[in-house]
C-alpha atoms as a PDB file:
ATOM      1  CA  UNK A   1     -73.881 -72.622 -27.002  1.00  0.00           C
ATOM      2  CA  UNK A   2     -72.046 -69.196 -27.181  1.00  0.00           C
ATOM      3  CA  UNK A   3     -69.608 -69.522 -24.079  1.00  0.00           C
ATOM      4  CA  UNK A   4     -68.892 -65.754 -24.654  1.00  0.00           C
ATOM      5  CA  UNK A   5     -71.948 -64.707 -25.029  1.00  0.00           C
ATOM      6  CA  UNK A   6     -73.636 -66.251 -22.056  1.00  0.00           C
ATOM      7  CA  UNK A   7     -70.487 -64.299 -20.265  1.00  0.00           C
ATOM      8  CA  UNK A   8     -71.955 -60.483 -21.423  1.00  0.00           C
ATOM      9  CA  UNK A   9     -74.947 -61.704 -20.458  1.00  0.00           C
ATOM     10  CA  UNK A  10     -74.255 -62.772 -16.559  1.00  0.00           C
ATOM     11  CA  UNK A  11     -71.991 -59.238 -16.502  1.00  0.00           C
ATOM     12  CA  UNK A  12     -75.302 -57.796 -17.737  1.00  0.00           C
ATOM     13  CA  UNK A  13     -77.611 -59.350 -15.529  1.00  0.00           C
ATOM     14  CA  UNK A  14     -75.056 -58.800 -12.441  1.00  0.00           C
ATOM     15  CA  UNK A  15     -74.758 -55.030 -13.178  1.00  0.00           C
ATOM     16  CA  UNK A  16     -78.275 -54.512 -14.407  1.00  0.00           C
ATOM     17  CA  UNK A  17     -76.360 -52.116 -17.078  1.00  0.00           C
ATOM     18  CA  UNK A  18     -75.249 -52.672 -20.641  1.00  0.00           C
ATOM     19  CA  UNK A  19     -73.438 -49.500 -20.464  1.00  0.00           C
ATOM     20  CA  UNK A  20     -71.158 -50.628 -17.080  1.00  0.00           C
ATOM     21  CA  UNK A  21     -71.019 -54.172 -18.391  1.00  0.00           C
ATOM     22  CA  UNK A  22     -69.770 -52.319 -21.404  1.00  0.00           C
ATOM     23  CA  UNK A  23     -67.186 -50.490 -19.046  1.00  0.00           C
ATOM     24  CA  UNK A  24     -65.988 -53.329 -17.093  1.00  0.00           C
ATOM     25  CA  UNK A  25     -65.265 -55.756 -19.746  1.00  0.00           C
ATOM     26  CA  UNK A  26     -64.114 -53.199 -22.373  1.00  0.00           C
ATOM     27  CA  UNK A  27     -66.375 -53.862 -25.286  1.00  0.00           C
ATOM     28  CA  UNK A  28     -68.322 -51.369 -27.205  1.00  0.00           C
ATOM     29  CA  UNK A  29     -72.092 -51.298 -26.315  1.00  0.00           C
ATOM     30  CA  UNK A  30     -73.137 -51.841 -29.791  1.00  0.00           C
ATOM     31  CA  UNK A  31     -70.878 -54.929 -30.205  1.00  0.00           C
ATOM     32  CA  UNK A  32     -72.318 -56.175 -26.545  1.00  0.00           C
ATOM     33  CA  UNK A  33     -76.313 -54.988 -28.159  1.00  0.00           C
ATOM     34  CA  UNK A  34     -75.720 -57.564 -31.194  1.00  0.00           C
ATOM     35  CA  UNK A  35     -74.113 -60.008 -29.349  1.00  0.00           C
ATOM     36  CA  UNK A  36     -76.841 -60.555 -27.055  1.00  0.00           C
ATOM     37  CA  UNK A  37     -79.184 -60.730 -29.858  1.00  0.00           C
ATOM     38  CA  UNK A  38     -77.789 -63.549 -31.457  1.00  0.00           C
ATOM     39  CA  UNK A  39     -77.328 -65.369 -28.323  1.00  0.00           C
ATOM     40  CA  UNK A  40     -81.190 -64.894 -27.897  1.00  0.00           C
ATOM     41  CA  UNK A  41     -81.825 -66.849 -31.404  1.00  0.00           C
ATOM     42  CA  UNK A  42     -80.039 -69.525 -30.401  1.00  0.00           C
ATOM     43  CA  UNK A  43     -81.423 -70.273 -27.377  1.00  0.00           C
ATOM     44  CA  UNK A  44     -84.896 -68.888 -28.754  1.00  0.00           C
ATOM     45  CA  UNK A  45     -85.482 -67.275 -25.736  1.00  0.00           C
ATOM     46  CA  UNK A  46     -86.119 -63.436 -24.806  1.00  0.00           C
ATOM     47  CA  UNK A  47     -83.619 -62.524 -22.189  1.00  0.00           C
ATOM     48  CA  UNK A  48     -84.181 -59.137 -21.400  1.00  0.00           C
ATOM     49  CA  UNK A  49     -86.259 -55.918 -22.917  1.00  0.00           C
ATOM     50  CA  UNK A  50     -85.820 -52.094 -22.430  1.00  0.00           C
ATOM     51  CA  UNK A  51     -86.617 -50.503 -19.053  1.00  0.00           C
ATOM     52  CA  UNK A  52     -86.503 -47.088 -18.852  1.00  0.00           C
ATOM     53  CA  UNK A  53     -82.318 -46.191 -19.319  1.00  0.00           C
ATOM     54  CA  UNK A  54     -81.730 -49.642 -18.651  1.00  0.00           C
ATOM     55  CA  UNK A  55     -82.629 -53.451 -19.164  1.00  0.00           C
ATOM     56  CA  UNK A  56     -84.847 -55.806 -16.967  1.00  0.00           C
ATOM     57  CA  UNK A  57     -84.746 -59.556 -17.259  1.00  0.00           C
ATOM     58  CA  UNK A  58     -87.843 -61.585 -18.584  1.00  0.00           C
ATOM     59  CA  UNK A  59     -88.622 -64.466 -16.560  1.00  0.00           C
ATOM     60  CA  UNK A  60     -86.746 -66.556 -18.502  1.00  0.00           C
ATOM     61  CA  UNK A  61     -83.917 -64.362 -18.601  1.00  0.00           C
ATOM     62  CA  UNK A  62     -83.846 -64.774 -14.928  1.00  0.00           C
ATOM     63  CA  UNK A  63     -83.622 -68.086 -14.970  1.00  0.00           C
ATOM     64  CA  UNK A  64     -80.606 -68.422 -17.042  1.00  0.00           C
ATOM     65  CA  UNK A  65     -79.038 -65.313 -15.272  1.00  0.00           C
ATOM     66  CA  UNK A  66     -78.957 -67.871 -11.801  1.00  0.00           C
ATOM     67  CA  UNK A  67     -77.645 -71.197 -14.333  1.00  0.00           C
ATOM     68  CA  UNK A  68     -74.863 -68.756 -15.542  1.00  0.00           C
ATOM     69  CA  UNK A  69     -73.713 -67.499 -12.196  1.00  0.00           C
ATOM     70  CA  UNK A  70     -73.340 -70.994 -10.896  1.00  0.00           C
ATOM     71  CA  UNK A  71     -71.693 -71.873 -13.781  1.00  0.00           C
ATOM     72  CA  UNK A  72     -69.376 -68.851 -13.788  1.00  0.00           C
ATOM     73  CA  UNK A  73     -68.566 -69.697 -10.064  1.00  0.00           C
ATOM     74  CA  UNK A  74     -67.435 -73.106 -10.479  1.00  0.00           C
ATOM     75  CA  UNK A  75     -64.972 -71.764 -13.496  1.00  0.00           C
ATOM     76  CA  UNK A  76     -63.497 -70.007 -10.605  1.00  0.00           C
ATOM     77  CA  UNK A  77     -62.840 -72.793  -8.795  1.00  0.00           C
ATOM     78  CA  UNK A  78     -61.894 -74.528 -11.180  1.00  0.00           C
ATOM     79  CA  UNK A  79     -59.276 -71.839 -12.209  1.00  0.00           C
ATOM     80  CA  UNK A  80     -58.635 -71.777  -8.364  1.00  0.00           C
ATOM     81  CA  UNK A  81     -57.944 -75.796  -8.127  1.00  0.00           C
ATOM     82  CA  UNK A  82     -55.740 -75.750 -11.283  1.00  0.00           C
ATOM     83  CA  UNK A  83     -53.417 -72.960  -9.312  1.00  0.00           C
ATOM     84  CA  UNK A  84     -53.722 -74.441  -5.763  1.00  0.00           C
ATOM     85  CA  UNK A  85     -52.781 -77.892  -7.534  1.00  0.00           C
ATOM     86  CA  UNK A  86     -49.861 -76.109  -9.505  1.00  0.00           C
ATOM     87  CA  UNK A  87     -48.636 -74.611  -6.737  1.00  0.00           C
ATOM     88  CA  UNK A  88     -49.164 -78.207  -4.372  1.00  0.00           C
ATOM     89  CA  UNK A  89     -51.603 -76.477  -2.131  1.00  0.00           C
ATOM     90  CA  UNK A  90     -54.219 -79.374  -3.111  1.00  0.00           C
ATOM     91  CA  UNK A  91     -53.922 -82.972  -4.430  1.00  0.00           C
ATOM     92  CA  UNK A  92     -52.770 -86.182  -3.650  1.00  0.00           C
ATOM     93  CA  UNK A  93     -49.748 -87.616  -1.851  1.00  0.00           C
ATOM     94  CA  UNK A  94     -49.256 -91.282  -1.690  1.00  0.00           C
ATOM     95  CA  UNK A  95     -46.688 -92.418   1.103  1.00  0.00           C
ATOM     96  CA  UNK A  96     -45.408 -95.454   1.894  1.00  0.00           C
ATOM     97  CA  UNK A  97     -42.954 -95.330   4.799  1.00  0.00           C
ATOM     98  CA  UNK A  98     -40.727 -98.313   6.805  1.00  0.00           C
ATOM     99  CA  UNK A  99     -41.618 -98.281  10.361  1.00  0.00           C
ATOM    100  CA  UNK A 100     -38.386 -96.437  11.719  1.00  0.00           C
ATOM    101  CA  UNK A 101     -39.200 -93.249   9.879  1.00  0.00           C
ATOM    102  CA  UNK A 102     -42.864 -93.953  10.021  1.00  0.00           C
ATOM    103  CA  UNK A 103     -42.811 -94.153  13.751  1.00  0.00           C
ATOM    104  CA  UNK A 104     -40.022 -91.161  14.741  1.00  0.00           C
ATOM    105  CA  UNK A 105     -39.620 -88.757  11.951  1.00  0.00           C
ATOM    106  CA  UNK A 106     -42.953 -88.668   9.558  1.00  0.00           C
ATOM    107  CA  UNK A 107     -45.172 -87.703  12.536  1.00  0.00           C
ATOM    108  CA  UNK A 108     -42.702 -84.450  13.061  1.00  0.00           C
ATOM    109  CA  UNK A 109     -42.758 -84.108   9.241  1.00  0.00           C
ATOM    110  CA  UNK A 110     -46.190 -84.596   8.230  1.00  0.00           C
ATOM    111  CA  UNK A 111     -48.021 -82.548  11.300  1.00  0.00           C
ATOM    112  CA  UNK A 112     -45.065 -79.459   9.741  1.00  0.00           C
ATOM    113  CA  UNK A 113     -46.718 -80.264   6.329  1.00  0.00           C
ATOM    114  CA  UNK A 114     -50.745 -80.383   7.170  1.00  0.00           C
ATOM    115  CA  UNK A 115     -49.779 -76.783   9.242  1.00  0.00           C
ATOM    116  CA  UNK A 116     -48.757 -75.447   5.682  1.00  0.00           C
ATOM    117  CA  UNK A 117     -50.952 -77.536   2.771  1.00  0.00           C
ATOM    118  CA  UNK A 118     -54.063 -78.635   5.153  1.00  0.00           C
ATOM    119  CA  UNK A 119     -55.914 -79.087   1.779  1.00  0.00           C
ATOM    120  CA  UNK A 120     -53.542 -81.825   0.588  1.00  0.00           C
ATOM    121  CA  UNK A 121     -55.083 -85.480   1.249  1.00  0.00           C
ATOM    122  CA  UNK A 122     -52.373 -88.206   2.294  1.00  0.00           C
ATOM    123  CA  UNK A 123     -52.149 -91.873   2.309  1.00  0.00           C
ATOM    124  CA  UNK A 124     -49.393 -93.436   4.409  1.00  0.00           C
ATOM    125  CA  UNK A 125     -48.601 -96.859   4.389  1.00  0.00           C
ATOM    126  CA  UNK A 126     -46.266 -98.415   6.740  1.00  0.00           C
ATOM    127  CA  UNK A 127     -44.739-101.597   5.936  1.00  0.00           C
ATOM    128  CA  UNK A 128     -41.205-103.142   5.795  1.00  0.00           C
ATOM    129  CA  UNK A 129     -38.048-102.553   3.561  1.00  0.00           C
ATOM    130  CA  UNK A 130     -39.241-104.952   0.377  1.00  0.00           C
ATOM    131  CA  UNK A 131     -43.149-103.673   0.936  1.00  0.00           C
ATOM    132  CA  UNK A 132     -42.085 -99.972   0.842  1.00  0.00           C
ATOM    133  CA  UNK A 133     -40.416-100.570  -2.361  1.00  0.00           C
ATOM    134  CA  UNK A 134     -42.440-102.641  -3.674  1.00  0.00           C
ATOM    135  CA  UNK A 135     -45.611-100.432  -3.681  1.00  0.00           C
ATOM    136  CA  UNK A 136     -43.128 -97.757  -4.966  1.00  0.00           C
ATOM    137  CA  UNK A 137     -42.097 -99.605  -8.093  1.00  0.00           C
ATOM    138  CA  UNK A 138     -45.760-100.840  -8.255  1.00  0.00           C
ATOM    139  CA  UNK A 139     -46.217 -96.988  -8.881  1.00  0.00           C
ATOM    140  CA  UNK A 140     -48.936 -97.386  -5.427  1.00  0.00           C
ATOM    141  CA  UNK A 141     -47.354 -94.757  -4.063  1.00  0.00           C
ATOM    142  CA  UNK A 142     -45.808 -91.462  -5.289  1.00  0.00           C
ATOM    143  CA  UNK A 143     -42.699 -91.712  -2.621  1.00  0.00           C
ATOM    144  CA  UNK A 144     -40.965 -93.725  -0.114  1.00  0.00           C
ATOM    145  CA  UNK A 145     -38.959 -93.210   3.158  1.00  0.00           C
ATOM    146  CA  UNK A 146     -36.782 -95.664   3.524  1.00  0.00           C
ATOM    147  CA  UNK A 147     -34.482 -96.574   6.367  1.00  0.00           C
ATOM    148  CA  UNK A 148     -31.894 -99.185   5.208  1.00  0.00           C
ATOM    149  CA  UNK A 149     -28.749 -99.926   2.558  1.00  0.00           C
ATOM    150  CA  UNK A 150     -28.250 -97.579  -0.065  1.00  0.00           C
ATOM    151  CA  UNK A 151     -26.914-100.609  -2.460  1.00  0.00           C
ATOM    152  CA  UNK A 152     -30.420-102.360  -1.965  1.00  0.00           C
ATOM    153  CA  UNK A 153     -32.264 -99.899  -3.931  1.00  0.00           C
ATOM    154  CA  UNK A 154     -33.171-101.056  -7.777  1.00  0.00           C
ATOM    155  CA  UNK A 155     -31.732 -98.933 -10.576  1.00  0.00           C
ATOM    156  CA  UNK A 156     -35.268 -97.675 -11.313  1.00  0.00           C
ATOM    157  CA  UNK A 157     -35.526 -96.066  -7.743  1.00  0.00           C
ATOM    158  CA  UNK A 158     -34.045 -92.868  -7.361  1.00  0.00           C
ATOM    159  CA  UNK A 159     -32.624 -91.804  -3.862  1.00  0.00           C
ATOM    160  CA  UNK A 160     -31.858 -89.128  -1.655  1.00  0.00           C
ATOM    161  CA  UNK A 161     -30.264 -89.396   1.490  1.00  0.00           C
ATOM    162  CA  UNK A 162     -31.200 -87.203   4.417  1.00  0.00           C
ATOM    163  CA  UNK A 163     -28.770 -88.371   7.237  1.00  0.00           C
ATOM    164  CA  UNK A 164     -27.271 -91.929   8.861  1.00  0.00           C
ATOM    165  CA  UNK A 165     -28.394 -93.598  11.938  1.00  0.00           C
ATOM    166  CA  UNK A 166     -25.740 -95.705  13.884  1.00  0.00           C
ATOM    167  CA  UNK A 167     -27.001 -99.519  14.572  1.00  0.00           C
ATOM    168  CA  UNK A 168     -26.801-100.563  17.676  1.00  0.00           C
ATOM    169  CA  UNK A 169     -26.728-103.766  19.557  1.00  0.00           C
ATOM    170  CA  UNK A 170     -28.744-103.325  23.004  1.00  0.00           C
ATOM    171  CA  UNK A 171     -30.173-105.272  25.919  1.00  0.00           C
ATOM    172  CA  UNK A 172     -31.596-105.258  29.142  1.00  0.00           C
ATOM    173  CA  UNK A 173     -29.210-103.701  32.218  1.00  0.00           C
ATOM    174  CA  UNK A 174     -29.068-107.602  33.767  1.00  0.00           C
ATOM    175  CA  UNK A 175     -27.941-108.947  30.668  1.00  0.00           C
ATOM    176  CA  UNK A 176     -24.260-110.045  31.322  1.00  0.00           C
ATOM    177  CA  UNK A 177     -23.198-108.360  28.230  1.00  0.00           C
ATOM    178  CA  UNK A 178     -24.656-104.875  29.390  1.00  0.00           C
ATOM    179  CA  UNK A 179     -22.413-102.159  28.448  1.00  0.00           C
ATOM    180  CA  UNK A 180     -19.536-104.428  27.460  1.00  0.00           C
ATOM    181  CA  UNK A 181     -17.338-105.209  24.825  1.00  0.00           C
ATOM    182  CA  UNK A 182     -17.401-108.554  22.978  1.00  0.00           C
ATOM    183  CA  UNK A 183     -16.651-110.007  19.581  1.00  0.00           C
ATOM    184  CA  UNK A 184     -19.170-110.347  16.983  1.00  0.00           C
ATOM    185  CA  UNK A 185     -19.436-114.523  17.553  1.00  0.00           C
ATOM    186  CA  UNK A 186     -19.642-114.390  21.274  1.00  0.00           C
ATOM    187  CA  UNK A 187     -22.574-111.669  20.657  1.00  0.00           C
ATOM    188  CA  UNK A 188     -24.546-114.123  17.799  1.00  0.00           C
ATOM    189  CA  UNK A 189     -24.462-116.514  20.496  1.00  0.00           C
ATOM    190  CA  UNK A 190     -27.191-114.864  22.162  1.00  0.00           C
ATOM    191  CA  UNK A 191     -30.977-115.188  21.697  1.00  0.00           C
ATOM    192  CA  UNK A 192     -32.108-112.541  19.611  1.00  0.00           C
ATOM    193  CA  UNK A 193     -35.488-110.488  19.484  1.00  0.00           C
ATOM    194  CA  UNK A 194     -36.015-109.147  15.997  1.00  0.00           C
ATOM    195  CA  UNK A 195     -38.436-108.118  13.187  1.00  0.00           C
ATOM    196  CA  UNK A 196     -40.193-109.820  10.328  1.00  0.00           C
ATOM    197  CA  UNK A 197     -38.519-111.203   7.314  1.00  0.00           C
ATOM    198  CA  UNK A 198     -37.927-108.399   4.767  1.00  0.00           C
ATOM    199  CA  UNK A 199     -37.221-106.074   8.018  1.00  0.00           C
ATOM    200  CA  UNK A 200     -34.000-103.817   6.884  1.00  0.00           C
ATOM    201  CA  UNK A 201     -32.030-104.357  10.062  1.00  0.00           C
ATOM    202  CA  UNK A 202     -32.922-108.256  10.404  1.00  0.00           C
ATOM    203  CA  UNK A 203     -30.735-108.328   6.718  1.00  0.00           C
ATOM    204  CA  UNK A 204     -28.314-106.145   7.487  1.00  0.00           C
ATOM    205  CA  UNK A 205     -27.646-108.493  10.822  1.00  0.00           C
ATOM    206  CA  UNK A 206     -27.446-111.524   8.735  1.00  0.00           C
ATOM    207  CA  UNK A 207     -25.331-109.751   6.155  1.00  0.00           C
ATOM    208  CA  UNK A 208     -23.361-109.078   8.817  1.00  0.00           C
ATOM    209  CA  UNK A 209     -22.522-112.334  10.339  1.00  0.00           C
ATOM    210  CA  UNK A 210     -22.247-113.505   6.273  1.00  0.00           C
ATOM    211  CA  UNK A 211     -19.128-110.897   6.056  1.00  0.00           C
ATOM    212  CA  UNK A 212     -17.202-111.973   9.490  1.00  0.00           C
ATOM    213  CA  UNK A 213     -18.158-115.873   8.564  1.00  0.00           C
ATOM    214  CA  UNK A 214     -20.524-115.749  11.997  1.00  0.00           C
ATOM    215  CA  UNK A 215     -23.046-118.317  12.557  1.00  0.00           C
ATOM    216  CA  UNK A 216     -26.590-116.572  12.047  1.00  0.00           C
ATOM    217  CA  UNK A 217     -28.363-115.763  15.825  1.00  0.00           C
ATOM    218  CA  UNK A 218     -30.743-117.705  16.833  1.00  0.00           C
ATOM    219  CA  UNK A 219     -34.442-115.796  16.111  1.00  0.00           C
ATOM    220  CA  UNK A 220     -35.683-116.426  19.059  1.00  0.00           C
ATOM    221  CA  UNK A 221     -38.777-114.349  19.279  1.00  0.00           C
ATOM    222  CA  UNK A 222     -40.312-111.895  15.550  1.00  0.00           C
ATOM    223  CA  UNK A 223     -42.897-109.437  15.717  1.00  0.00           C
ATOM    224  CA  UNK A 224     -44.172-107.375  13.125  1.00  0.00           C
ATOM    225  CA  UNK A 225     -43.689-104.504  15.110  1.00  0.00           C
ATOM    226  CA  UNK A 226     -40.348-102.601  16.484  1.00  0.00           C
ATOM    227  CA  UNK A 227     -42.483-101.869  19.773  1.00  0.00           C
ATOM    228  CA  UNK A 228     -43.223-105.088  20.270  1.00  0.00           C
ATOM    229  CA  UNK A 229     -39.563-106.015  19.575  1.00  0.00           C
ATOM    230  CA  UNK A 230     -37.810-103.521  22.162  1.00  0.00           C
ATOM    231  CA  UNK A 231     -40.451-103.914  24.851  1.00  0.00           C
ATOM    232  CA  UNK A 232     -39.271-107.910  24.807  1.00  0.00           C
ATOM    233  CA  UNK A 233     -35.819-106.926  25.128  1.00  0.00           C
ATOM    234  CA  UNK A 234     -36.921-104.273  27.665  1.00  0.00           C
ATOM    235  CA  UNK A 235     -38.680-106.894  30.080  1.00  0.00           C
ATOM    236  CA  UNK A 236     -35.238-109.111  30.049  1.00  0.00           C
ATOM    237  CA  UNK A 237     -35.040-111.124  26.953  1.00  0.00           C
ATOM    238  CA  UNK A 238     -32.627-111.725  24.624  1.00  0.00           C
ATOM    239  CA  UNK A 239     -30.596-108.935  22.569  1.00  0.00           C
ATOM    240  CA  UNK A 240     -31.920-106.889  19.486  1.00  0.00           C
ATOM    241  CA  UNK A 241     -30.161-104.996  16.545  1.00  0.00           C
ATOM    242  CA  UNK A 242     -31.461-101.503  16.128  1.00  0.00           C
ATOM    243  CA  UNK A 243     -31.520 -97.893  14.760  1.00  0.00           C
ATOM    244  CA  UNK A 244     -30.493 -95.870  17.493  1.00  0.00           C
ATOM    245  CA  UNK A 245     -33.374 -93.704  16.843  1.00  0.00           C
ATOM    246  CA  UNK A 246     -34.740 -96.339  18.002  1.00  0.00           C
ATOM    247  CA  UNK A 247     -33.146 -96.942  21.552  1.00  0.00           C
ATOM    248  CA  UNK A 248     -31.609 -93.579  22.319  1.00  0.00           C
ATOM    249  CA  UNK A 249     -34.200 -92.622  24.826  1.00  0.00           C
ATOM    250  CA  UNK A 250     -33.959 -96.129  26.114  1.00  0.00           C
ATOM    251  CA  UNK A 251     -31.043 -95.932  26.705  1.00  0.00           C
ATOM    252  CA  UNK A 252     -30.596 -93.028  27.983  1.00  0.00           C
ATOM    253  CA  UNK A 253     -33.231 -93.547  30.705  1.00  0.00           C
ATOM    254  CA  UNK A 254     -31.157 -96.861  31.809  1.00  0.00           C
ATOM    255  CA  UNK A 255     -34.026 -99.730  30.669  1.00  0.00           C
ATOM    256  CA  UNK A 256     -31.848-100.644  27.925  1.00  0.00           C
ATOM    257  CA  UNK A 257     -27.875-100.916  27.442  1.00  0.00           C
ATOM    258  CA  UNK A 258     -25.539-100.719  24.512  1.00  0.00           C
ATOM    259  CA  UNK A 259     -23.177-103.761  23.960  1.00  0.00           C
ATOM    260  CA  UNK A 260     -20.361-102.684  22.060  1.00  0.00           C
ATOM    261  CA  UNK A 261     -18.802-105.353  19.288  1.00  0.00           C
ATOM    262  CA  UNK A 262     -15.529-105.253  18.516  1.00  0.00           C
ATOM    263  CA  UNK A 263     -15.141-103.760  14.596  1.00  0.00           C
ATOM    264  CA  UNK A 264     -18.765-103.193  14.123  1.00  0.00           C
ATOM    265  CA  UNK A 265     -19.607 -99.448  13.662  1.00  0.00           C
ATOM    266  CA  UNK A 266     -22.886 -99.854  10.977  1.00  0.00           C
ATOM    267  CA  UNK A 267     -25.003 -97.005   9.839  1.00  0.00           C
ATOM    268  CA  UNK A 268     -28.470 -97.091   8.480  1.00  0.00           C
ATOM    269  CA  UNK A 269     -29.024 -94.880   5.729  1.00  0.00           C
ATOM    270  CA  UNK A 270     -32.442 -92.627   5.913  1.00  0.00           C
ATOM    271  CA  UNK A 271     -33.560 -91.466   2.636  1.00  0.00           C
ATOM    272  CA  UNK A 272     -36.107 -90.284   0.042  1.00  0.00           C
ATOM    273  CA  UNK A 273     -37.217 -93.352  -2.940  1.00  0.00           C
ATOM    274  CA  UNK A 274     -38.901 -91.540  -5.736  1.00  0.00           C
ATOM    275  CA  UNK A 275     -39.118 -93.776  -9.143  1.00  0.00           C
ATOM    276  CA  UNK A 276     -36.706 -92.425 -11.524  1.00  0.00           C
ATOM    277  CA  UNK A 277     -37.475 -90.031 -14.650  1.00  0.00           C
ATOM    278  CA  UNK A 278     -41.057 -89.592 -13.146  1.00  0.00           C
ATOM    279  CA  UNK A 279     -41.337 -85.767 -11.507  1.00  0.00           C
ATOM    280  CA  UNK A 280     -43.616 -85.549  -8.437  1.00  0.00           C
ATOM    281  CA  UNK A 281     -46.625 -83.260  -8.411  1.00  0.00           C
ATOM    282  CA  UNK A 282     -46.638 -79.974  -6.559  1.00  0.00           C
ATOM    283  CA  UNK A 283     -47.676 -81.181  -3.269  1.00  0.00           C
ATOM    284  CA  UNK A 284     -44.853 -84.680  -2.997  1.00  0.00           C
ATOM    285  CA  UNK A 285     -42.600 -81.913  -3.982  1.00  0.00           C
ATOM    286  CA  UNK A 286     -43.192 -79.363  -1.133  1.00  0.00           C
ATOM    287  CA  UNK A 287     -43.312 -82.677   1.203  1.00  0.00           C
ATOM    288  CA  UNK A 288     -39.830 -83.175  -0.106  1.00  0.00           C
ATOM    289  CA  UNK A 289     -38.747 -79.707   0.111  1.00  0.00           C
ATOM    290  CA  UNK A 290     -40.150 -79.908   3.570  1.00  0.00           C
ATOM    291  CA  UNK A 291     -37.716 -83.263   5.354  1.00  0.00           C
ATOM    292  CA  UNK A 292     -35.114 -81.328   3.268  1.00  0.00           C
ATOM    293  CA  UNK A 293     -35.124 -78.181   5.804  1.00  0.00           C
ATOM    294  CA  UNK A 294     -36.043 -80.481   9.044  1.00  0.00           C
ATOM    295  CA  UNK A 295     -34.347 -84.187   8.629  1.00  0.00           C
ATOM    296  CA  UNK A 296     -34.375 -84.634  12.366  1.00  0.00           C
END
């Protein structure tokens, strides 16, 4: 069927004219007349007939008159989609996020982002270090937040870091190393209250007893959870190793103190994991552009 043709026809129809749909798409009458013509022997329908100084529509020429304007209409928003996509006011964004940013910076972030692109469907998953890259070199998600070493990410996993977060070692104000100094060894000798395997911090704590030749902590309670983890600590219990994003309000309301350990001054390194060679769509992009301009 005659794309173009169908087109003079709905102008037609919608003006009632051939003369103004002559005017408003800028095509001779007579080339619109024979146009229309042949667009009636190849449907083998009668579309419209003489009325006075204009046209009316036959019954059938009604008919395809309403087909035409629906059709017409979603070519706008189709057209409309294509530049809303191009411009990452609609699509997709697949997120997978460790639970420190997933838990105090993506709600800030995302709730900035839905205010600006409230079209754009999200899927966050929250999971640990090795599951947030895992589903990003699974290509399961379009981007990660990750909190953790810059040296653990895989050559294929491109990174940008937004800011460091100090570690901190913290317990509960009776614990008799409350805001104290010790050494490294006399602090491993302490229960500890800690994440999951594959947690970020849990490695970087045994890394850290591997590099001063420390005897591992004892594990003495795991959640899945940093909540879980801190409220432990919180009610009494053993020590944990943290992101002081974390703690900080903990701490600074007195339910939880910092120990301080002599020669230990980590960071944890926040950043964006985006597979490398493989440019984000509109909408990750403006996301990105986004914890760019507001990293805390």
């Amino acid at each position: 069927m005659n794309l173009h043709a169908l087109r003079l026809f709905h102008e037609i129809a919608n003006t009632g004219s051939v003369t103004r749909a002559s005017e408003l798409l800028n095509i001779s009458q007579p080339a619109i007349t024979a146009q229309i013509k042949k667009f009636e022997k190849e449907l083998a329908l009668t579309l419209m007939v003489p009325q006075g100084r204009g046209i009316a529509l036959t019954d059938a020429g009604e008919k395809v008159a309403v087909l035409a304007k629906r059709l017409f209409a979603v070519e706008q928003q189709i057209e409309q989609f294509a530049k809303d996509y191009r411009q990452g006011m609609d699509g997709q964004i697949r997120l997978a996020a460790t639970y420190l940013p997933a838990q105090f910076l993506l709600p800030s972030w995302l709730a900035k982002f839905k205010q600006r692109y409230e079209q754009v469907e999200m899927s966050i998953t929250t999971t640990n270090s090795s599951g947030a890259l895992k589903q990003l070199l699974n290509v399961e998600v379009d981007l990660a937040i990750y909190g953790g070493l810059p040296e653990a990410y895989p050559d294929s996993v491109n990174t940008e870091k937004l800011f460091e977060d100090e570690l901190w070692f913290v317990v509960a104000p009776s614990h008799k190393y409350a805001g104290r100094r010790v050494s490294l060894h006399e602090m491993v000798k302490e229960p500890f209250v800690m994440r999951e395997e594959g947690s970020s911090t849990r490695e970087r704590l045994l890394a850290l007893c591997r590099t001063y030749s420390a005897p591992a902590p004892k594990i003495a309670l795991q959640f899945n959870g940093l909540h879980e983890a801190i409220t432990a600590v919180i009610a009494g219990y053993g020590a944990n190793f943290v992101s002081s994003l974390v703690v900080r309000e903990h701490v600074a309301r007195g339910e939880l103190c910092r120990v301080y350990v002599d020669g230990i001054d980590l960071k944890n390194v926040i950043a964006i994991c985006t597979r490398k060679n493989e440019p984000l769509n509109a909408a990750a992009r403006n996301l990105v552009e986004l914890i760019r301009q507001h990293p805390q």
